[in-house]
PDB file of N, CA and C in Angstrom:
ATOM      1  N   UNK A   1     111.602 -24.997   0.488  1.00  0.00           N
ATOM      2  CA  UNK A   1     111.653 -25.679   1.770  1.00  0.00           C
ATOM      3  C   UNK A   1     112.200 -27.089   1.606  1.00  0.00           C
ATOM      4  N   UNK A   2     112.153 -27.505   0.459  1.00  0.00           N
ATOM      5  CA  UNK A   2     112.392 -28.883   0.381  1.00  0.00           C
ATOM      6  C   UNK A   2     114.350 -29.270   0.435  1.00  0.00           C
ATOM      7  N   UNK A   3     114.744 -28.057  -0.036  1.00  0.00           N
ATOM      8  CA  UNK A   3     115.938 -28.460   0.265  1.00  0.00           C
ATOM      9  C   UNK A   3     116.989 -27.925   1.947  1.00  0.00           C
ATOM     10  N   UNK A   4     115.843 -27.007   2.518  1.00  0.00           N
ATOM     11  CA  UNK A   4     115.821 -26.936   3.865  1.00  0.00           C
ATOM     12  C   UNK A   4     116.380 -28.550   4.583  1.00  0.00           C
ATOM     13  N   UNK A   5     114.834 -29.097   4.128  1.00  0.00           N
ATOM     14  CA  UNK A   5     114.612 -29.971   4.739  1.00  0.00           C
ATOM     15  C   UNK A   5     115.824 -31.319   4.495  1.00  0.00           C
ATOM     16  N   UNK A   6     115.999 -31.261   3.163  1.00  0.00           N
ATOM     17  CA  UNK A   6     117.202 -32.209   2.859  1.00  0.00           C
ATOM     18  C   UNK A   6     118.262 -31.844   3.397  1.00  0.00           C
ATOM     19  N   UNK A   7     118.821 -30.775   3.086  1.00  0.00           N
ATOM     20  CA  UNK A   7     120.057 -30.808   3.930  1.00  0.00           C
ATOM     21  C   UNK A   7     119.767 -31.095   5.871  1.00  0.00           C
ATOM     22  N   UNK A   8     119.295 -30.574   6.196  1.00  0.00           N
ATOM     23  CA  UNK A   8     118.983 -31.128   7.536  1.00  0.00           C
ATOM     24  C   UNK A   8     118.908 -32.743   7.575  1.00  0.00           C
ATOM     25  N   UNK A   9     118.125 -33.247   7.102  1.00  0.00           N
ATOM     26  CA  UNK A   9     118.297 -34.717   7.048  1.00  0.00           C
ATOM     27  C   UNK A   9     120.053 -35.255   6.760  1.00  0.00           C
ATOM     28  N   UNK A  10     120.391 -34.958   5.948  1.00  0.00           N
ATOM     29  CA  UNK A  10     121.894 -35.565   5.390  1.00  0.00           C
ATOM     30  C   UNK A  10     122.698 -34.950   6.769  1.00  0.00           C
ATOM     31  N   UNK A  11     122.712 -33.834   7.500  1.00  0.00           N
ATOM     32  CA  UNK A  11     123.388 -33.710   8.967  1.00  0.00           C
ATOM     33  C   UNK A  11     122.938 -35.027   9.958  1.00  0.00           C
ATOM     34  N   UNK A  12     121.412 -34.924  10.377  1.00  0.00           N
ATOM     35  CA  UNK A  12     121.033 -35.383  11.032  1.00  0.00           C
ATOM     36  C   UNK A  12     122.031 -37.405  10.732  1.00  0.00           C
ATOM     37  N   UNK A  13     121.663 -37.793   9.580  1.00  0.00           N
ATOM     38  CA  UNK A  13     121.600 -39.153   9.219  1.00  0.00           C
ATOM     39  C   UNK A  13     123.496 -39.036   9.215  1.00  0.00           C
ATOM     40  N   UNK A  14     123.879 -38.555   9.017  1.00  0.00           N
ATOM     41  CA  UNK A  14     126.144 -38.675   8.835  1.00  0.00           C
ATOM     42  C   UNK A  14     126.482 -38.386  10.362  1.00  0.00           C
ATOM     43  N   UNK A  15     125.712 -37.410  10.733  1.00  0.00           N
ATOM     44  CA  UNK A  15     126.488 -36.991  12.363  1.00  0.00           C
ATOM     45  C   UNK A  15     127.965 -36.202  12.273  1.00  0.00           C
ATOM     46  N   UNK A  16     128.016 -35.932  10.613  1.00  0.00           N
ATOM     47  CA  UNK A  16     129.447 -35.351  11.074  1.00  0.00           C
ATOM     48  C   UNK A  16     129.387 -33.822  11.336  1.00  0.00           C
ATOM     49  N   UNK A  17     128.131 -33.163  11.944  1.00  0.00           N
ATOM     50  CA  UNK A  17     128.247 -32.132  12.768  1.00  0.00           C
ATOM     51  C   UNK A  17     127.100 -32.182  14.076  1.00  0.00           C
ATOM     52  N   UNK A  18     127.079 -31.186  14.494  1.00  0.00           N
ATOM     53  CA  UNK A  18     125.928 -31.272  15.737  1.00  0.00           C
ATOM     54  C   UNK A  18     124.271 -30.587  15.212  1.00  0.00           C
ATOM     55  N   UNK A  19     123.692 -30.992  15.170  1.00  0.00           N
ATOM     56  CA  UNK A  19     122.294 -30.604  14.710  1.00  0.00           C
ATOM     57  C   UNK A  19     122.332 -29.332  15.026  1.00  0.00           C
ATOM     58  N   UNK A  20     121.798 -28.069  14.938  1.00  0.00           N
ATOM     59  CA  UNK A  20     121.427 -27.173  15.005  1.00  0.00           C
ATOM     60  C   UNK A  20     120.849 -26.800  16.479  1.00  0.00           C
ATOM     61  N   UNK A  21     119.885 -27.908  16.920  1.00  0.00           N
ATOM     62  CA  UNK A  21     119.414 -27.341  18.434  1.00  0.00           C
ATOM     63  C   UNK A  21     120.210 -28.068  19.339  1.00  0.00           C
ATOM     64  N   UNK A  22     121.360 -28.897  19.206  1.00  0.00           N
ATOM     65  CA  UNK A  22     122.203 -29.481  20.119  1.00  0.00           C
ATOM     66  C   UNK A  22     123.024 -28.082  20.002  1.00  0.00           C
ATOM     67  N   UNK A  23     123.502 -26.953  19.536  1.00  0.00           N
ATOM     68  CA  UNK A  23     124.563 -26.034  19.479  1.00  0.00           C
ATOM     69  C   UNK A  23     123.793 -25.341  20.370  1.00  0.00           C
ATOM     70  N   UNK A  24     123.986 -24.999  22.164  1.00  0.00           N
ATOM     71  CA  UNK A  24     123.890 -24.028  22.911  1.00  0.00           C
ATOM     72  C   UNK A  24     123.916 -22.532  22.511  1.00  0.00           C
ATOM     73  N   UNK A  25     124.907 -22.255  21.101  1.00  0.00           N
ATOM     74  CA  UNK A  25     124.639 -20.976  20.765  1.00  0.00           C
ATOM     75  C   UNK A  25     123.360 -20.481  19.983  1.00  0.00           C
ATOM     76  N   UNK A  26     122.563 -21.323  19.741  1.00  0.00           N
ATOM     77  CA  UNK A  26     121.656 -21.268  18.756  1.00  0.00           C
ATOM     78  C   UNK A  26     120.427 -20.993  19.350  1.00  0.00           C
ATOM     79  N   UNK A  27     120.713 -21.988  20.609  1.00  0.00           N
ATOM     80  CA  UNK A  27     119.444 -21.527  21.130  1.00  0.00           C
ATOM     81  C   UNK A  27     119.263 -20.415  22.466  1.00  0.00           C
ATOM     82  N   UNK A  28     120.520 -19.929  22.024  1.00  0.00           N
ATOM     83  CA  UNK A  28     120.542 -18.882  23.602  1.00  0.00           C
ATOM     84  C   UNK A  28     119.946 -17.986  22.437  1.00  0.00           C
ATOM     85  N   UNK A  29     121.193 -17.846  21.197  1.00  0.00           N
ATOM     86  CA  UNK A  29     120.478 -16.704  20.314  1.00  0.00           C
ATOM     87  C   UNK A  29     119.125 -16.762  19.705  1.00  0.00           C
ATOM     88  N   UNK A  30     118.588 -17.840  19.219  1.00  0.00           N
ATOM     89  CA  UNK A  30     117.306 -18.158  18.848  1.00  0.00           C
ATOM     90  C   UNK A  30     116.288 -18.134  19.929  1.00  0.00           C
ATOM     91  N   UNK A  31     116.090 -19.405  19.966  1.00  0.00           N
ATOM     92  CA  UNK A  31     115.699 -20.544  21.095  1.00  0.00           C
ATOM     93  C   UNK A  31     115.003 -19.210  22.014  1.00  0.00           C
ATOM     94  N   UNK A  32     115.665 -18.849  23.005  1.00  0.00           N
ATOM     95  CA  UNK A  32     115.513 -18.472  24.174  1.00  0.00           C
ATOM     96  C   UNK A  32     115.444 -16.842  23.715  1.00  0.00           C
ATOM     97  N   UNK A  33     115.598 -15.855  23.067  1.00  0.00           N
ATOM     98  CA  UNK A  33     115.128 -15.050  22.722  1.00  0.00           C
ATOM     99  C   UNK A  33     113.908 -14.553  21.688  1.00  0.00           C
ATOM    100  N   UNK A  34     113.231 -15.760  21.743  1.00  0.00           N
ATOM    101  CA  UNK A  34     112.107 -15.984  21.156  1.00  0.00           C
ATOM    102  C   UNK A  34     110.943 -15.773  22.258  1.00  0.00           C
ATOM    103  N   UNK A  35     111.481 -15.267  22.854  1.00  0.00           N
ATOM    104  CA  UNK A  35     110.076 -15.771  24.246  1.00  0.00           C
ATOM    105  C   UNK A  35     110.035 -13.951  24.544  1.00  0.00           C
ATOM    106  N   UNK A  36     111.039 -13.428  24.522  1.00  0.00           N
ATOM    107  CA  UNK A  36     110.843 -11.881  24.742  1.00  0.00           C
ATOM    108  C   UNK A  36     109.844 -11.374  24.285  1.00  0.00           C
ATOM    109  N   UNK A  37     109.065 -10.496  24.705  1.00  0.00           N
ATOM    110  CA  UNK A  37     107.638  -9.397  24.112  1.00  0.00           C
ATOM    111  C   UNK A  37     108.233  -8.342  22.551  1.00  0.00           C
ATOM    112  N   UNK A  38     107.328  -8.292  22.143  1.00  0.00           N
ATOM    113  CA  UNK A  38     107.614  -7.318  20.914  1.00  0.00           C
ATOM    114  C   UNK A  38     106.771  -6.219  21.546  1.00  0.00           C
ATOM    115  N   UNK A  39     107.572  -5.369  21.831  1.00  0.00           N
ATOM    116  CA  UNK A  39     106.938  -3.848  22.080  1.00  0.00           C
ATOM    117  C   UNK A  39     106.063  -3.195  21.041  1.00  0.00           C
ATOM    118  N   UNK A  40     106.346  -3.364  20.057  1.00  0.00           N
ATOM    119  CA  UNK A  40     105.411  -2.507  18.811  1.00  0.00           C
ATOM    120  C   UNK A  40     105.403  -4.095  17.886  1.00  0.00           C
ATOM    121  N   UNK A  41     104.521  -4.459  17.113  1.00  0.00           N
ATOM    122  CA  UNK A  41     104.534  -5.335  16.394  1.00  0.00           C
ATOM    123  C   UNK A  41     103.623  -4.532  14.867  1.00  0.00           C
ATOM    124  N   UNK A  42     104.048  -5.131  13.616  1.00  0.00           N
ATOM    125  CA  UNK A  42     103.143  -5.096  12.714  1.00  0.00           C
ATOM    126  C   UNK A  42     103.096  -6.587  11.879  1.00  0.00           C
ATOM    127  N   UNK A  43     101.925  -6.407  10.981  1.00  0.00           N
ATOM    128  CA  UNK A  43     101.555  -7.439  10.296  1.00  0.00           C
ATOM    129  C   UNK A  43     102.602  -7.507   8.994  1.00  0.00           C
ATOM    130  N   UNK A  44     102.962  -9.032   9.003  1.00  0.00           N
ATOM    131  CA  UNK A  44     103.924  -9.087   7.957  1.00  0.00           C
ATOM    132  C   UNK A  44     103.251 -10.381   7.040  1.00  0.00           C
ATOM    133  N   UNK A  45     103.415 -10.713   6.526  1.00  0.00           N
ATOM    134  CA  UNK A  45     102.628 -12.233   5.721  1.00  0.00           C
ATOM    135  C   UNK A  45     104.191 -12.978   5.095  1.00  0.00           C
ATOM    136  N   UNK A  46     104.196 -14.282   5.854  1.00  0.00           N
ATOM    137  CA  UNK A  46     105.206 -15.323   5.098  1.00  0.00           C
ATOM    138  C   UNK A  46     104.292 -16.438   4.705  1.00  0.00           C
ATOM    139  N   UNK A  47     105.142 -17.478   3.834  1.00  0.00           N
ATOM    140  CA  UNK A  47     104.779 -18.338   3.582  1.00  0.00           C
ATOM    141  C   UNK A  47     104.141 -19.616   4.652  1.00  0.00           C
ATOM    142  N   UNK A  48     102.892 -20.288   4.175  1.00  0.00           N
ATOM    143  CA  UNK A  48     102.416 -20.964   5.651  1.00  0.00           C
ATOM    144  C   UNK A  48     103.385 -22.413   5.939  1.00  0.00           C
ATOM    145  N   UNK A  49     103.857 -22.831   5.015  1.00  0.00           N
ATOM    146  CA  UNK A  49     104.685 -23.663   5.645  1.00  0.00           C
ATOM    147  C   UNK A  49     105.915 -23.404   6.165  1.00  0.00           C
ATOM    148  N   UNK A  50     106.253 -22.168   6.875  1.00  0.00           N
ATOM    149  CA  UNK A  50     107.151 -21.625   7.206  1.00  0.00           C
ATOM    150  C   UNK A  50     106.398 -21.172   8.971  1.00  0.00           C
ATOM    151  N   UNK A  51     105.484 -21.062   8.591  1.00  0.00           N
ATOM    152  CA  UNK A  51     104.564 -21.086   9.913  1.00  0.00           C
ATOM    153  C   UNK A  51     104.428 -22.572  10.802  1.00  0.00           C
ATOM    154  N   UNK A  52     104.273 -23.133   9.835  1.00  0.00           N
ATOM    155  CA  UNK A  52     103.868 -24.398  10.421  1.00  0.00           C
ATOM    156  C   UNK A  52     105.066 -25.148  10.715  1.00  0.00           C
ATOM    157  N   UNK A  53     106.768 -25.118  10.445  1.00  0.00           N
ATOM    158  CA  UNK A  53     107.399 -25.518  10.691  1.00  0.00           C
ATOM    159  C   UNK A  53     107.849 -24.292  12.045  1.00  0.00           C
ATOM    160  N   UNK A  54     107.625 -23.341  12.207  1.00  0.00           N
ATOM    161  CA  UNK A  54     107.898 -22.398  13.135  1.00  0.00           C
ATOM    162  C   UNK A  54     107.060 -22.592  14.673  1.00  0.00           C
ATOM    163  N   UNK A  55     105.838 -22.995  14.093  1.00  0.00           N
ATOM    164  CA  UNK A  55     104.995 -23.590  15.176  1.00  0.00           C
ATOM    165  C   UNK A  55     105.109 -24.880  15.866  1.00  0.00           C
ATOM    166  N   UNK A  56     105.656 -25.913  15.098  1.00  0.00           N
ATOM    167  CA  UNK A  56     106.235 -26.715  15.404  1.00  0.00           C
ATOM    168  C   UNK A  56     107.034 -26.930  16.629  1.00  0.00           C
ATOM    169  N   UNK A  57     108.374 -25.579  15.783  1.00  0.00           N
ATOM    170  CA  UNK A  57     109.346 -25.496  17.064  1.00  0.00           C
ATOM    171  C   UNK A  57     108.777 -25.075  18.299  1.00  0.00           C
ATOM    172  N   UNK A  58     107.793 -24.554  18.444  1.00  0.00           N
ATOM    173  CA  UNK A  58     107.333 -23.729  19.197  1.00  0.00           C
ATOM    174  C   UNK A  58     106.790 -24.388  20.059  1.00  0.00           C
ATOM    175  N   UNK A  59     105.904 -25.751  19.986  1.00  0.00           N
ATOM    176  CA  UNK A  59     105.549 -26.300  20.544  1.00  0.00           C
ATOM    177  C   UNK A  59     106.217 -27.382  21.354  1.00  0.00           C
ATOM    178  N   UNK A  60     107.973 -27.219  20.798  1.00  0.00           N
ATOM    179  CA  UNK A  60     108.616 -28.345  21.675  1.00  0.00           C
ATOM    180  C   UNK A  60     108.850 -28.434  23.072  1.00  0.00           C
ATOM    181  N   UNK A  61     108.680 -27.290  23.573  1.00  0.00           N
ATOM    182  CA  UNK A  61     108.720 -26.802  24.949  1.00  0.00           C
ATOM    183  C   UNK A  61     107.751 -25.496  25.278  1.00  0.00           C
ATOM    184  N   UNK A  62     106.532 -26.335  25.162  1.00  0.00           N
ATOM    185  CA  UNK A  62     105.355 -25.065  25.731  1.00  0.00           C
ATOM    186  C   UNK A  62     105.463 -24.413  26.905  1.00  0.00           C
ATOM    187  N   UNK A  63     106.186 -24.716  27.921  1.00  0.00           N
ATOM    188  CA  UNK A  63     106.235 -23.958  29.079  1.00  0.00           C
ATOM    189  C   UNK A  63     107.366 -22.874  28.557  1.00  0.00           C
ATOM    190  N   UNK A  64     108.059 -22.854  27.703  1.00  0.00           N
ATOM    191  CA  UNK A  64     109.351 -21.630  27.230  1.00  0.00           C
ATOM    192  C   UNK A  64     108.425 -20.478  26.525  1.00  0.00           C
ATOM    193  N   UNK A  65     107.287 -20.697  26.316  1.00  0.00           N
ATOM    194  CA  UNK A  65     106.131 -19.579  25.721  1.00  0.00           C
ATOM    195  C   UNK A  65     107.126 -18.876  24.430  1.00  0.00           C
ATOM    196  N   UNK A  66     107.161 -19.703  23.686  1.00  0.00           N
ATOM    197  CA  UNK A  66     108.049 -19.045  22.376  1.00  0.00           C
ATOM    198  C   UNK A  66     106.822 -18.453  21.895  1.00  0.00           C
ATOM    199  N   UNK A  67     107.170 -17.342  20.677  1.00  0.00           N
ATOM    200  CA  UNK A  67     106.433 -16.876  19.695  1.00  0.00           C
ATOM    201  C   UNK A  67     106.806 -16.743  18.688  1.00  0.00           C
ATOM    202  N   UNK A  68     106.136 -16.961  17.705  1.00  0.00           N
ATOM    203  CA  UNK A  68     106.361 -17.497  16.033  1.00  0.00           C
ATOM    204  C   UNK A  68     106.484 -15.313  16.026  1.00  0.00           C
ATOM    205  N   UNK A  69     106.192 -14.530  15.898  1.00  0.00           N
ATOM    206  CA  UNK A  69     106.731 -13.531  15.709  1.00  0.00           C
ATOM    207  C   UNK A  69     107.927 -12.929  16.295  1.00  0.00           C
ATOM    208  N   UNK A  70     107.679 -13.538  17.655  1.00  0.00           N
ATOM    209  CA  UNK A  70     109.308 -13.204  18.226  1.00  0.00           C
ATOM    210  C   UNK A  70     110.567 -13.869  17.791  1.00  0.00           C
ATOM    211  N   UNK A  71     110.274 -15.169  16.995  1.00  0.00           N
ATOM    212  CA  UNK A  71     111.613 -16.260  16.717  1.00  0.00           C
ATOM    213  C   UNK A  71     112.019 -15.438  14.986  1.00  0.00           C
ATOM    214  N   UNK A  72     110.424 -15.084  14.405  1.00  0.00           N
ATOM    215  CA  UNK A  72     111.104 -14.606  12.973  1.00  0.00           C
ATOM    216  C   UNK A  72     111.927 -12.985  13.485  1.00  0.00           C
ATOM    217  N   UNK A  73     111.331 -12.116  14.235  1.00  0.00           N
ATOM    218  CA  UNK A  73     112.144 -10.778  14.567  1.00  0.00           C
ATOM    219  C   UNK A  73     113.683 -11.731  14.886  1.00  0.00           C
ATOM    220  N   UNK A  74     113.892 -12.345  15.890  1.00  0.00           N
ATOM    221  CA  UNK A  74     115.277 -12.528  16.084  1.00  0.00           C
ATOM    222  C   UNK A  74     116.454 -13.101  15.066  1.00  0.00           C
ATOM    223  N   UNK A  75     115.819 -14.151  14.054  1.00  0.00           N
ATOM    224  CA  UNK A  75     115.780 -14.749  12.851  1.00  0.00           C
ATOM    225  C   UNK A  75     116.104 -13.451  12.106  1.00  0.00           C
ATOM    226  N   UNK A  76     115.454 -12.404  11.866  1.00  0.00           N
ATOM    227  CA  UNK A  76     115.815 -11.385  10.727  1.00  0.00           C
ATOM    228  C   UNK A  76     116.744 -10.410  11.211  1.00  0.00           C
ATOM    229  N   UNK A  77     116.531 -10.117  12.637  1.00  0.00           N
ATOM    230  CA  UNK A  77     117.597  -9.426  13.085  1.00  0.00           C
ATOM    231  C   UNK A  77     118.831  -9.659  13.252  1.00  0.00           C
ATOM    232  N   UNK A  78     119.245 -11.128  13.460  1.00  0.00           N
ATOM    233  CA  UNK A  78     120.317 -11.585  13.220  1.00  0.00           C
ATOM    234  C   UNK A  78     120.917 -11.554  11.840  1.00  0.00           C
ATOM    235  N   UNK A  79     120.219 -11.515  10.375  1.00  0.00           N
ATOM    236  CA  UNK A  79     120.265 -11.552   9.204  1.00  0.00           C
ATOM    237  C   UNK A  79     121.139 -10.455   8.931  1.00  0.00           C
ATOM    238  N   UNK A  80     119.971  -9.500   9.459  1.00  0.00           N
ATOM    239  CA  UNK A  80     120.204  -7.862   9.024  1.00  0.00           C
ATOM    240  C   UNK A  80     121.743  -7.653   9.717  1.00  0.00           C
ATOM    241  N   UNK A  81     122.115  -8.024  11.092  1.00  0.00           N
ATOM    242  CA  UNK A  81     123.151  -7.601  11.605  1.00  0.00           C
ATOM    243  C   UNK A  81     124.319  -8.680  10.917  1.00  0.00           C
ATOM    244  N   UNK A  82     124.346  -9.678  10.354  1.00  0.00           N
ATOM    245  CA  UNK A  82     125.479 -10.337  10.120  1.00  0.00           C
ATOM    246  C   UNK A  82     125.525 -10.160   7.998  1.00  0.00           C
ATOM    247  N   UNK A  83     124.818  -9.352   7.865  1.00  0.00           N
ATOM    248  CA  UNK A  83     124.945  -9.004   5.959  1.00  0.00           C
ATOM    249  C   UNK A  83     125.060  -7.475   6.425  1.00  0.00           C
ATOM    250  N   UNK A  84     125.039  -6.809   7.436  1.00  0.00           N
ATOM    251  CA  UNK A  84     124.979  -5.386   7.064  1.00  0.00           C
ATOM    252  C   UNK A  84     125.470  -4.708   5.880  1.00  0.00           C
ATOM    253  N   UNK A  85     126.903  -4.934   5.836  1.00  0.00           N
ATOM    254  CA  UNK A  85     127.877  -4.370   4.862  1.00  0.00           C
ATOM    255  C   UNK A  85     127.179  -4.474   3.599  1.00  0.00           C
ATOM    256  N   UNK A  86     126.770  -5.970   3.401  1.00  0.00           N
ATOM    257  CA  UNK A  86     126.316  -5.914   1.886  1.00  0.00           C
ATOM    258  C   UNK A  86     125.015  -5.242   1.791  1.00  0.00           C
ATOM    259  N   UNK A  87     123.716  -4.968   3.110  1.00  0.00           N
ATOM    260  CA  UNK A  87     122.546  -4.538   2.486  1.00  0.00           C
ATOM    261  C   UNK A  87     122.841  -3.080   2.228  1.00  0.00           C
ATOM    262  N   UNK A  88     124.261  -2.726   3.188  1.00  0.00           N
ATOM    263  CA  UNK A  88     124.200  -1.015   3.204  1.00  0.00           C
ATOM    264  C   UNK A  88     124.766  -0.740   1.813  1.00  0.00           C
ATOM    265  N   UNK A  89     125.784  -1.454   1.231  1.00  0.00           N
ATOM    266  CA  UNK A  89     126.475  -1.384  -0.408  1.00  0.00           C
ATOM    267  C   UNK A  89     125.362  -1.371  -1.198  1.00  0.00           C
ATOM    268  N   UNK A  90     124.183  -2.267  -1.087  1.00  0.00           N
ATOM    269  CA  UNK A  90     123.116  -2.435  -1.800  1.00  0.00           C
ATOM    270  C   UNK A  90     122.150  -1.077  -2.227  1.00  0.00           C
ATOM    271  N   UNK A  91     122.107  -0.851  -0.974  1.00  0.00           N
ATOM    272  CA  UNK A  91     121.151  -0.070  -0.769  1.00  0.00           C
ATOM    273  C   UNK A  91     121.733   1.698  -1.494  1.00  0.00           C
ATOM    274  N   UNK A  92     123.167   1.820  -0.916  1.00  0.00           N
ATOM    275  CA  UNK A  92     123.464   3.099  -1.388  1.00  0.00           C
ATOM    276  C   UNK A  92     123.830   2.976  -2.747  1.00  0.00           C
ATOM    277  N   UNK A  93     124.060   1.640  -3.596  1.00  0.00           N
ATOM    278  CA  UNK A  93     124.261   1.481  -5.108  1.00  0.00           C
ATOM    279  C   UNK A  93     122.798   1.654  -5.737  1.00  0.00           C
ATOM    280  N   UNK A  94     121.979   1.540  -5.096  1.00  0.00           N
ATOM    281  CA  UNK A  94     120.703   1.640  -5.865  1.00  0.00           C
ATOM    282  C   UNK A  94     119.854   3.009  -5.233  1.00  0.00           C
ATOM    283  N   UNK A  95     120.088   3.903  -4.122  1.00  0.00           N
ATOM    284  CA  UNK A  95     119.352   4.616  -4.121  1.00  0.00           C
ATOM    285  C   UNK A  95     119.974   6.005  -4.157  1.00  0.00           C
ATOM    286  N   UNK A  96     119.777   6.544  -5.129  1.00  0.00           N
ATOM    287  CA  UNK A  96     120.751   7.925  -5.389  1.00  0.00           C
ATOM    288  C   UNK A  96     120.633   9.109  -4.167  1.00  0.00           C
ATOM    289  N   UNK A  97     121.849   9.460  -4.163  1.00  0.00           N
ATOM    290  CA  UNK A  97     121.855  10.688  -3.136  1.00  0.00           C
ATOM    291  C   UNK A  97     121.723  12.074  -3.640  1.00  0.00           C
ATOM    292  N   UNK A  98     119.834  12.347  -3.915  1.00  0.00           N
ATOM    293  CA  UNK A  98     119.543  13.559  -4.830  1.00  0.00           C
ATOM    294  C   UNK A  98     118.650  14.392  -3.713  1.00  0.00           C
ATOM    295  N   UNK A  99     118.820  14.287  -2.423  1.00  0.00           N
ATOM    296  CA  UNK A  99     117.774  14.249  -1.356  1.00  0.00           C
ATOM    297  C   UNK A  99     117.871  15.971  -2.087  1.00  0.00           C
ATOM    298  N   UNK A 100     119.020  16.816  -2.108  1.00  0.00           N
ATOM    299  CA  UNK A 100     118.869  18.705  -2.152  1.00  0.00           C
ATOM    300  C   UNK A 100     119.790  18.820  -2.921  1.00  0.00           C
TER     301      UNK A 100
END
C-alpha cells in the first residue's frame, strides 16, 4: 500500500495529470456503480487496510450509499474484463485438457 499511496501523492503534488476522481470516467465506472445491489454475494477476506481506505471512499458522499463490496466486485470485474486474454492463456497453459 505504501507505494499506492506514493505514487498518488507525486500526481497529486506535479499536477501533470488529473487525479483519479477528477476523471468522469472513473467514477461513472467506479464511483457510481458502486452503489448497485449484489444479487448473490459471498464472503471473501482482503487485507484491512484496503478496507479502511475503501471505507474511506465511501464515506465521501454518504448520500451515494456506496458499498465496500459493490466498489471491490466492480474493481475486479473491470480487472477480469481488461486482462482476459492473459487470465484465459494462463489458465489453459496450466490446466490440462484430460476432462475424457
Amino acid at each position: 500500500m505504501e507505494n499506492l499511496h506514493q505514487s498518488q501523492q507525486t500526481v497529486k503534488q506535479g499536477q501533470s495529470e488529473p487525479v483519479a476522481s477528477d476523471k468522469p470516467e472513473y467514477r461513472s465506472a467506479f464511483i457510481e456503480r458502486s452503489t448497485e445491489q449484489i444479487p448473490q454475494r459471498k464472503c471473501v477476506y482482503i487485507k484491512a487496510d484496503l478496507v479502511d481506505i475503501i471505507s474511506r471512499l465511501a464515506a465521501v458522499k454518504p448520500g451515494l450509499k456506496m458499498s465496500i463490496g459493490a466498489y471491490i466486485s466492480t474493481v475486479l470485474e473491470h480487472h477480469l474484463e481488461s486482462h482476459r486474454e492473459e487470465i484465459e492463456h494462463y489458465y489453459k497453459e496450466n490446466i490440462p485438457n484430460t476432462l475424457l
